[in-house]
C-alpha atoms as a PDB file:
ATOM      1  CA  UNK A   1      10.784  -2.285  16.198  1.00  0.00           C
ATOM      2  CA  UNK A   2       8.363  -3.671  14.084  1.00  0.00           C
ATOM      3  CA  UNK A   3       7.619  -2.840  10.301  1.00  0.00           C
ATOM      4  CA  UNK A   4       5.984   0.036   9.034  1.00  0.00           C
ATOM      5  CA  UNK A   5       2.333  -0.628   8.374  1.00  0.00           C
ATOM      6  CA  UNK A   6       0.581   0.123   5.366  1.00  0.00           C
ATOM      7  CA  UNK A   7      -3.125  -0.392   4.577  1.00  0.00           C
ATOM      8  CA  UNK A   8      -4.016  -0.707   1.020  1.00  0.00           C
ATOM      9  CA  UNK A   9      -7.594  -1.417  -0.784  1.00  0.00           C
ATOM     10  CA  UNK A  10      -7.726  -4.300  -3.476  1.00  0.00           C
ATOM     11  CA  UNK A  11      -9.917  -2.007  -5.535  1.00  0.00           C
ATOM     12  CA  UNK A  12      -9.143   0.327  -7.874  1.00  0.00           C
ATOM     13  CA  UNK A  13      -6.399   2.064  -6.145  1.00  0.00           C
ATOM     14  CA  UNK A  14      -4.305  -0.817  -5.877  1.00  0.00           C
ATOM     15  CA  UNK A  15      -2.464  -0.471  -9.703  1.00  0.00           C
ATOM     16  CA  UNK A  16      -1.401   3.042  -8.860  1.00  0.00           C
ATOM     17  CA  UNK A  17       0.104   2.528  -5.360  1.00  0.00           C
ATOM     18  CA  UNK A  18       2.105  -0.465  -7.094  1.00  0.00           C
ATOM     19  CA  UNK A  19       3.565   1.447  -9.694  1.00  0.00           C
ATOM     20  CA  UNK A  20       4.319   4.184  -7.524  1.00  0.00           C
ATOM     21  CA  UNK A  21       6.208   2.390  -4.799  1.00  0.00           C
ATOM     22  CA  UNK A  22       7.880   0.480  -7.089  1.00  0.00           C
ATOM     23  CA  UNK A  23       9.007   3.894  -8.796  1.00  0.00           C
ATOM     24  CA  UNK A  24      10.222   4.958  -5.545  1.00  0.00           C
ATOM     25  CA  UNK A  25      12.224   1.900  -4.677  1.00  0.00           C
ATOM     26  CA  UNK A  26       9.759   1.020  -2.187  1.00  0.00           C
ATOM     27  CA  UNK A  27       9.286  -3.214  -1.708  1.00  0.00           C
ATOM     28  CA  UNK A  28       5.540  -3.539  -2.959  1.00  0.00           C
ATOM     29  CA  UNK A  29       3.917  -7.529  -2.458  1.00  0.00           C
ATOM     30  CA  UNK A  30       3.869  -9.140  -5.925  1.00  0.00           C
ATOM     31  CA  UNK A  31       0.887 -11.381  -7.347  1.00  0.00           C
ATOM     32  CA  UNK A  32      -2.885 -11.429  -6.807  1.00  0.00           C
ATOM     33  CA  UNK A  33      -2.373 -13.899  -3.520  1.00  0.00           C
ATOM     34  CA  UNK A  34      -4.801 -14.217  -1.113  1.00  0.00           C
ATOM     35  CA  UNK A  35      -2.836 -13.574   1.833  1.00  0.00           C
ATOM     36  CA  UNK A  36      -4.538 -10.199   3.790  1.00  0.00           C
ATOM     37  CA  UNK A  37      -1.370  -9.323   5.406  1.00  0.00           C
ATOM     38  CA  UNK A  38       1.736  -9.286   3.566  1.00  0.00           C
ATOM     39  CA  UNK A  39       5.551  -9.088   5.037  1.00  0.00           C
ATOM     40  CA  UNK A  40       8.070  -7.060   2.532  1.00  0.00           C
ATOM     41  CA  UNK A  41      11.764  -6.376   2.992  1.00  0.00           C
ATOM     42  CA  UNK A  42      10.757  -3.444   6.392  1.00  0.00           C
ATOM     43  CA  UNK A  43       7.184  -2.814   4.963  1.00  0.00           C
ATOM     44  CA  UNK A  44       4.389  -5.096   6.215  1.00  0.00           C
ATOM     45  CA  UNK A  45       0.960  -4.174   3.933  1.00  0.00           C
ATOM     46  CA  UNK A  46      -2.485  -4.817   4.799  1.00  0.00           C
ATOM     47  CA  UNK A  47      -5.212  -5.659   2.424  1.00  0.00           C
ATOM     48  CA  UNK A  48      -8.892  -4.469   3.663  1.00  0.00           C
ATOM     49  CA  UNK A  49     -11.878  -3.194   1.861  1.00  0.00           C
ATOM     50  CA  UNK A  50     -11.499   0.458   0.317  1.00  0.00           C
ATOM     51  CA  UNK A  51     -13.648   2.271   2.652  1.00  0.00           C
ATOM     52  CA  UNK A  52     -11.962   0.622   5.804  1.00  0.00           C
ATOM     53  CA  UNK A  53      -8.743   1.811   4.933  1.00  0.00           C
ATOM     54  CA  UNK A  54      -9.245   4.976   7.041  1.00  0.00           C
ATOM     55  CA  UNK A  55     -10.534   3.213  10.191  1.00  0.00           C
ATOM     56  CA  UNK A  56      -7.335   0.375   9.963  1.00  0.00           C
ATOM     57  CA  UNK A  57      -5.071   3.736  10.140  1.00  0.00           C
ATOM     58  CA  UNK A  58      -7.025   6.289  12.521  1.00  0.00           C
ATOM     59  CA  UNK A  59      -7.301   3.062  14.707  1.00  0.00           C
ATOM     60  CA  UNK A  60      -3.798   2.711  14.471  1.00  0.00           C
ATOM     61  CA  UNK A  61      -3.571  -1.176  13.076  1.00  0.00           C
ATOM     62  CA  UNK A  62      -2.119   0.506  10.376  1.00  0.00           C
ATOM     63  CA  UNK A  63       1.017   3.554  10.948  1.00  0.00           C
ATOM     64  CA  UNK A  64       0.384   4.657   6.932  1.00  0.00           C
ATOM     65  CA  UNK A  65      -2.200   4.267   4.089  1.00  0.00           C
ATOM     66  CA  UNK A  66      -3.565   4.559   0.536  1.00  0.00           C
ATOM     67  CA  UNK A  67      -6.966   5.916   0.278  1.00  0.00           C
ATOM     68  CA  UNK A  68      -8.932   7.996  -2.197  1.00  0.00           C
ATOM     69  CA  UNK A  69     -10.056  11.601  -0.821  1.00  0.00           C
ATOM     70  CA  UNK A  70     -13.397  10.723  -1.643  1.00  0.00           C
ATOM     71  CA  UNK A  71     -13.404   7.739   0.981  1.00  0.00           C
ATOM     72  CA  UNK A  72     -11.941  10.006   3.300  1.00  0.00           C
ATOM     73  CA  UNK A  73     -14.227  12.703   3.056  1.00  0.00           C
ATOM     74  CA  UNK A  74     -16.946   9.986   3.893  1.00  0.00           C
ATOM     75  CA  UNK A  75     -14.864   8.187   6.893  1.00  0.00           C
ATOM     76  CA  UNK A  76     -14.109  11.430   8.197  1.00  0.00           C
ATOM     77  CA  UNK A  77     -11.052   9.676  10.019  1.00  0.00           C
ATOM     78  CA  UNK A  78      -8.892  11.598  12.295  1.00  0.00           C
ATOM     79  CA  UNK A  79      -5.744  11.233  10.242  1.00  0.00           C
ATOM     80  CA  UNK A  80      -2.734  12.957   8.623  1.00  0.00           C
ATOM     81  CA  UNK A  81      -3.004  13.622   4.985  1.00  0.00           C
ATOM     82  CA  UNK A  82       0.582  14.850   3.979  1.00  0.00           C
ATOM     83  CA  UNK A  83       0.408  13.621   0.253  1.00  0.00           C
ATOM     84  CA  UNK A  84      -1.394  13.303  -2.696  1.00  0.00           C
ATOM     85  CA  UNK A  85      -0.396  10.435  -4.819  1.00  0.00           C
ATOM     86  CA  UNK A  86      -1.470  12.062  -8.247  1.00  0.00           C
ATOM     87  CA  UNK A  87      -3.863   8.661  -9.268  1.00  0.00           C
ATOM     88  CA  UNK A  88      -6.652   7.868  -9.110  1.00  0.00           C
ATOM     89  CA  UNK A  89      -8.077  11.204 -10.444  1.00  0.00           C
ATOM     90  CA  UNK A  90     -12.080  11.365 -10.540  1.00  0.00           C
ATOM     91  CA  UNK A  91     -14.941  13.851  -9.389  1.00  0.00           C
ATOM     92  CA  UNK A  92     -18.228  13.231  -6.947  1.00  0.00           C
ATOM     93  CA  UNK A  93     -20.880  14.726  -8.725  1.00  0.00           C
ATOM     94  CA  UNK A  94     -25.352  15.267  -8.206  1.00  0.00           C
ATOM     95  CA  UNK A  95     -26.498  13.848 -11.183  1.00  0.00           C
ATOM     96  CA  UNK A  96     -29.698  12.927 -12.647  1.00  0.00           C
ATOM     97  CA  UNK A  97     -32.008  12.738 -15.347  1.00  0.00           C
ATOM     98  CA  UNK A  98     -32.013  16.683 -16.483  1.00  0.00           C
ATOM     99  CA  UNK A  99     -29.000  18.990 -16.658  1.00  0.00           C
ATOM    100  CA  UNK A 100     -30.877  20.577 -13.534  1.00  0.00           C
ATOM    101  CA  UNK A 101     -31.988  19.035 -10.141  1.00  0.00           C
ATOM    102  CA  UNK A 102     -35.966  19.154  -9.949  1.00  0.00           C
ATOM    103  CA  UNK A 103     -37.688  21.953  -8.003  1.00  0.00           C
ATOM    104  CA  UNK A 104     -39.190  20.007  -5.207  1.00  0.00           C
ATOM    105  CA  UNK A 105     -39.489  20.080  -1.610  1.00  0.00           C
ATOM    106  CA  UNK A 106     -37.303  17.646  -0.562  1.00  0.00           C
ATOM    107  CA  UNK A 107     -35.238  15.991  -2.986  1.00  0.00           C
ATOM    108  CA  UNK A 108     -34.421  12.534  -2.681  1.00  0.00           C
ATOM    109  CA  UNK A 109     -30.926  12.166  -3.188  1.00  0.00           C
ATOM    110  CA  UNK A 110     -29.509   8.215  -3.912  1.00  0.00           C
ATOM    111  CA  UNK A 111     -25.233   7.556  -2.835  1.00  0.00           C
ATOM    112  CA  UNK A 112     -22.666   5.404  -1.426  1.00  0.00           C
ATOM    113  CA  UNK A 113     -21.763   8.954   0.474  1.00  0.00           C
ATOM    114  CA  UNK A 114     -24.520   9.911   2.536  1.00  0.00           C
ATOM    115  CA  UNK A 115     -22.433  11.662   4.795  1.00  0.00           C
ATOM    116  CA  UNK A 116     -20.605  14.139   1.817  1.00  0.00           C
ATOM    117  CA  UNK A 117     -24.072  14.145   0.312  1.00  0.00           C
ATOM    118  CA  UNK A 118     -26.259  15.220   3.957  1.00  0.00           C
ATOM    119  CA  UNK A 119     -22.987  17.995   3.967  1.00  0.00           C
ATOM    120  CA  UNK A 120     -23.359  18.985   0.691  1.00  0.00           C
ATOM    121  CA  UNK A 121     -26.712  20.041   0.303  1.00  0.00           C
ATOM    122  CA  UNK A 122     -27.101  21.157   3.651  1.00  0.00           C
ATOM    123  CA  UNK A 123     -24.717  24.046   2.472  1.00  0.00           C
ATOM    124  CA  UNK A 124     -27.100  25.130  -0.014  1.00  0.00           C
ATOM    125  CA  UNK A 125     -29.685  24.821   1.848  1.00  0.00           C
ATOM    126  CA  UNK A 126     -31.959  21.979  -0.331  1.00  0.00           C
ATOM    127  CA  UNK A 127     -33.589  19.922   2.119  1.00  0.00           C
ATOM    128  CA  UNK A 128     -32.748  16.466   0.865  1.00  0.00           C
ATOM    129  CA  UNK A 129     -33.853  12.635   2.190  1.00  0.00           C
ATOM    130  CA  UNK A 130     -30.615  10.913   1.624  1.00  0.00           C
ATOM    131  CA  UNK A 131     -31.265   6.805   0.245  1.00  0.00           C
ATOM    132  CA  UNK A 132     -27.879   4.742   1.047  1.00  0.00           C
ATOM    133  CA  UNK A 133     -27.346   2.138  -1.410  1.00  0.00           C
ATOM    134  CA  UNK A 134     -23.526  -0.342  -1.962  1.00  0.00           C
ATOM    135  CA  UNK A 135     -23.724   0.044  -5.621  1.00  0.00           C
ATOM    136  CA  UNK A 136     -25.522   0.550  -8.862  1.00  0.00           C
ATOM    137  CA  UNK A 137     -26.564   4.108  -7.787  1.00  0.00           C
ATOM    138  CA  UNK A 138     -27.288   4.865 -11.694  1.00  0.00           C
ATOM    139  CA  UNK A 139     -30.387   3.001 -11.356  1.00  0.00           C
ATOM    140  CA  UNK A 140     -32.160   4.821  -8.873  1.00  0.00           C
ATOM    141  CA  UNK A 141     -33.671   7.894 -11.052  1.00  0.00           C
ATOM    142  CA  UNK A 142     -34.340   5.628 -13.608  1.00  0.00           C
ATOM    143  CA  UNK A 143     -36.586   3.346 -11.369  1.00  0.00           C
ATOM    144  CA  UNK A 144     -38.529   6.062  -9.396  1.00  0.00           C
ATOM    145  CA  UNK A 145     -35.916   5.213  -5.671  1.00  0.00           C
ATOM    146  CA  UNK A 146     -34.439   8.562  -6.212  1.00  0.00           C
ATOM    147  CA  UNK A 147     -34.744  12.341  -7.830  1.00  0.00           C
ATOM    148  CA  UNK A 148     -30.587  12.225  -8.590  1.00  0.00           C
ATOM    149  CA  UNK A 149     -27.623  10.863  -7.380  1.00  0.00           C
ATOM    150  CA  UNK A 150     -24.147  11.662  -5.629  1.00  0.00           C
ATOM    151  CA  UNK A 151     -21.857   9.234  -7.291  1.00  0.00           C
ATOM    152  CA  UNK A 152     -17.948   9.490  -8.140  1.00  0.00           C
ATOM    153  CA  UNK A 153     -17.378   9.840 -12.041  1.00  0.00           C
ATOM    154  CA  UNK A 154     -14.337   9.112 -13.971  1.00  0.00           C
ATOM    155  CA  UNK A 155     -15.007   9.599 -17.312  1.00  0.00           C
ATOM    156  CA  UNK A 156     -18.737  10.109 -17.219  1.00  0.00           C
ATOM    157  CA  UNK A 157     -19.335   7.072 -19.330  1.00  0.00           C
ATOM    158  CA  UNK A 158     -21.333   5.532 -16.760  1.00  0.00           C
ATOM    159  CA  UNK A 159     -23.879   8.146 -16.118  1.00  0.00           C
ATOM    160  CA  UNK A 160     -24.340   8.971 -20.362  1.00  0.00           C
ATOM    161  CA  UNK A 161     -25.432   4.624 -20.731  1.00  0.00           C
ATOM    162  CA  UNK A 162     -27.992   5.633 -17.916  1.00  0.00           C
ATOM    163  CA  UNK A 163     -29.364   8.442 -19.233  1.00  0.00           C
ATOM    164  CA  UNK A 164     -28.023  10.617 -16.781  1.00  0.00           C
ATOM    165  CA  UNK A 165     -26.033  14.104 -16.803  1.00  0.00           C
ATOM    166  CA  UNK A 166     -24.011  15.778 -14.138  1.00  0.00           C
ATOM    167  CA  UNK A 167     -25.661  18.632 -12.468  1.00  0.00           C
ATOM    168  CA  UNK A 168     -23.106  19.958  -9.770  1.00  0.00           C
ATOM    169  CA  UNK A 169     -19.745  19.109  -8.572  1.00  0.00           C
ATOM    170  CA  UNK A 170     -19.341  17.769  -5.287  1.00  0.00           C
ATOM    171  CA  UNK A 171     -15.316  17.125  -4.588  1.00  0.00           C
ATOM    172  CA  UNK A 172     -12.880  16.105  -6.649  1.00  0.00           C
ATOM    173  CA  UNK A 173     -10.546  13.447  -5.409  1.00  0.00           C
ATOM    174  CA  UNK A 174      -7.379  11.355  -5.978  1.00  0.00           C
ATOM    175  CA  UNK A 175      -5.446   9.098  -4.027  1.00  0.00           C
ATOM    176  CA  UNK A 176      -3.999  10.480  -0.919  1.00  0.00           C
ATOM    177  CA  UNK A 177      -1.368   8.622   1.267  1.00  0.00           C
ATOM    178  CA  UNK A 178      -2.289   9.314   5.058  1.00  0.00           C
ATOM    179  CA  UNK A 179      -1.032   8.421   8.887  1.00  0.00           C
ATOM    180  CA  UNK A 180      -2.199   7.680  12.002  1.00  0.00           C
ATOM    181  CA  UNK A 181      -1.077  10.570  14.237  1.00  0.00           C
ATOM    182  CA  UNK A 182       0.629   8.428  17.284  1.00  0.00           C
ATOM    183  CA  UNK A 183       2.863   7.193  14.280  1.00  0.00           C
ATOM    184  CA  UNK A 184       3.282  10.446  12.417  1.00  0.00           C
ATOM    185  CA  UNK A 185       5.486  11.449  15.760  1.00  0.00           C
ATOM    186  CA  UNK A 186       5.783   7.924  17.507  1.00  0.00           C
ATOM    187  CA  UNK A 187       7.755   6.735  14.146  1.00  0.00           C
ATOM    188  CA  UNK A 188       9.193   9.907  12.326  1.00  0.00           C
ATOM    189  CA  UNK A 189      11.928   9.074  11.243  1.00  0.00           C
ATOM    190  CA  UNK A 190      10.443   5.951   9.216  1.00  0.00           C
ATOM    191  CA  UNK A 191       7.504   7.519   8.006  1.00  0.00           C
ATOM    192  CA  UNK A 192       9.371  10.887   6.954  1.00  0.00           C
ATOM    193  CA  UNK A 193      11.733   8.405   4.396  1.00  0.00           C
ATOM    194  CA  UNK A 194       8.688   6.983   2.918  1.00  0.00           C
ATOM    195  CA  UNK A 195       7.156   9.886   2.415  1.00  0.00           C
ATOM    196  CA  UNK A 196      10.531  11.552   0.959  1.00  0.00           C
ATOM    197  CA  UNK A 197      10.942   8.663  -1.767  1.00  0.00           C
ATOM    198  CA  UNK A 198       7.283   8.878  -2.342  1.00  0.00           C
ATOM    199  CA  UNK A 199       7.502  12.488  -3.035  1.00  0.00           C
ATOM    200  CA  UNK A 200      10.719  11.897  -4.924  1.00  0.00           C
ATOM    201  CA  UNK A 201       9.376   9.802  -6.988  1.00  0.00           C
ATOM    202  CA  UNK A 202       6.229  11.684  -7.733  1.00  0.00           C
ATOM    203  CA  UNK A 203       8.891  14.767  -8.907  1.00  0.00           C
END
């Protein structure tokens, strides 16, 4: 049978999933290669782009990975999420340029997570026109594209230097490991033992 496939981001995530599998006993790739796909001692690990790492696994090109809950709240991927990693640790907050969001009809609301965002506000019942944007969401109020923004904060550094202040809490998230559901029963036995010296080594 093949190796167990695991699909990891390069980002931020990347550090913690090291040291953890390497706590566990787990074979982990070494370096900062190129290479996308990566053959271990029974593990073989993908490389892809944070917010792909939920498609690689619902798809099933991947039996296992690491992704933050935020990213999966977004993706909302048909997977298994039997573990949270403890890294990784931030919150997705509405943010902008008063301690309150403005009273108007329809705020305009700035992310990277216009689907959380659309759910979020929806439940409160603020009618909102969500503006997608990759990055640098901390510019929008400031420039006039946007009334606040749903970003992920760590330390809230970033939103003080921009003149911003957290208004509501969205989610908080951490890294999660999850599985593609063929492979949850397909390959139990293999994905049960990582996920026993994973949890072992979280104890």
């Amino acid at each position: 049978m093949s190796a167990l496939t695991i699909a990891l981001s390069k980002g931020k995530l990347l550090l913690g999933a090291e040291a953890l599998f390497r706590r566990a006993g787990l074979p982990f790739p070494s370096g900062e290669g190129r290479k996308l796909v990566v053959l271990e001692t029974g593990l073989r690990f993908l490389f892809v782009k944070d917010k792909d790492v939920p498609t690689y696994v619902e798809y099933g090109v991947a039996d296992c990975g690491v992704a933050g809950r935020d990213v999966l709240l977004e993706s909302g991927s048909d997977v298994y999420e039997p573990l949270d990693l403890g890294f990784g640790h931030c919150r997705l907050v509405v943010a902008g340029r008063s301690p309150a969001a403005p009273a108007a009809a329809t705020l305009r609301v700035a992310t990277k997570y216009p689907r959380v965002t659309a759910a979020h506000f929806l439940a409160r019942g603020t009618s909102v026109e969500v503006v997608t944007l990759a990055g640098s969401v901390e510019l929008a109020p400031a420039l006039g594209l946007a009334d606040c923004i749903v970003d992920v904060v760590e330390t809230g550094r970033t939103l003080a230097e921009n003149g911003l202040l957290a208004q509501d809490e969205v989610a908080t998230s951490s890294a999660r490991l999850i599985v593609n559901r063929a492979s949850y029963h397909a390959r139990r036995a293999e994905v049960s033992q990582l996920l026993q010296k994973l949890r072992e080594a979280l104890s």
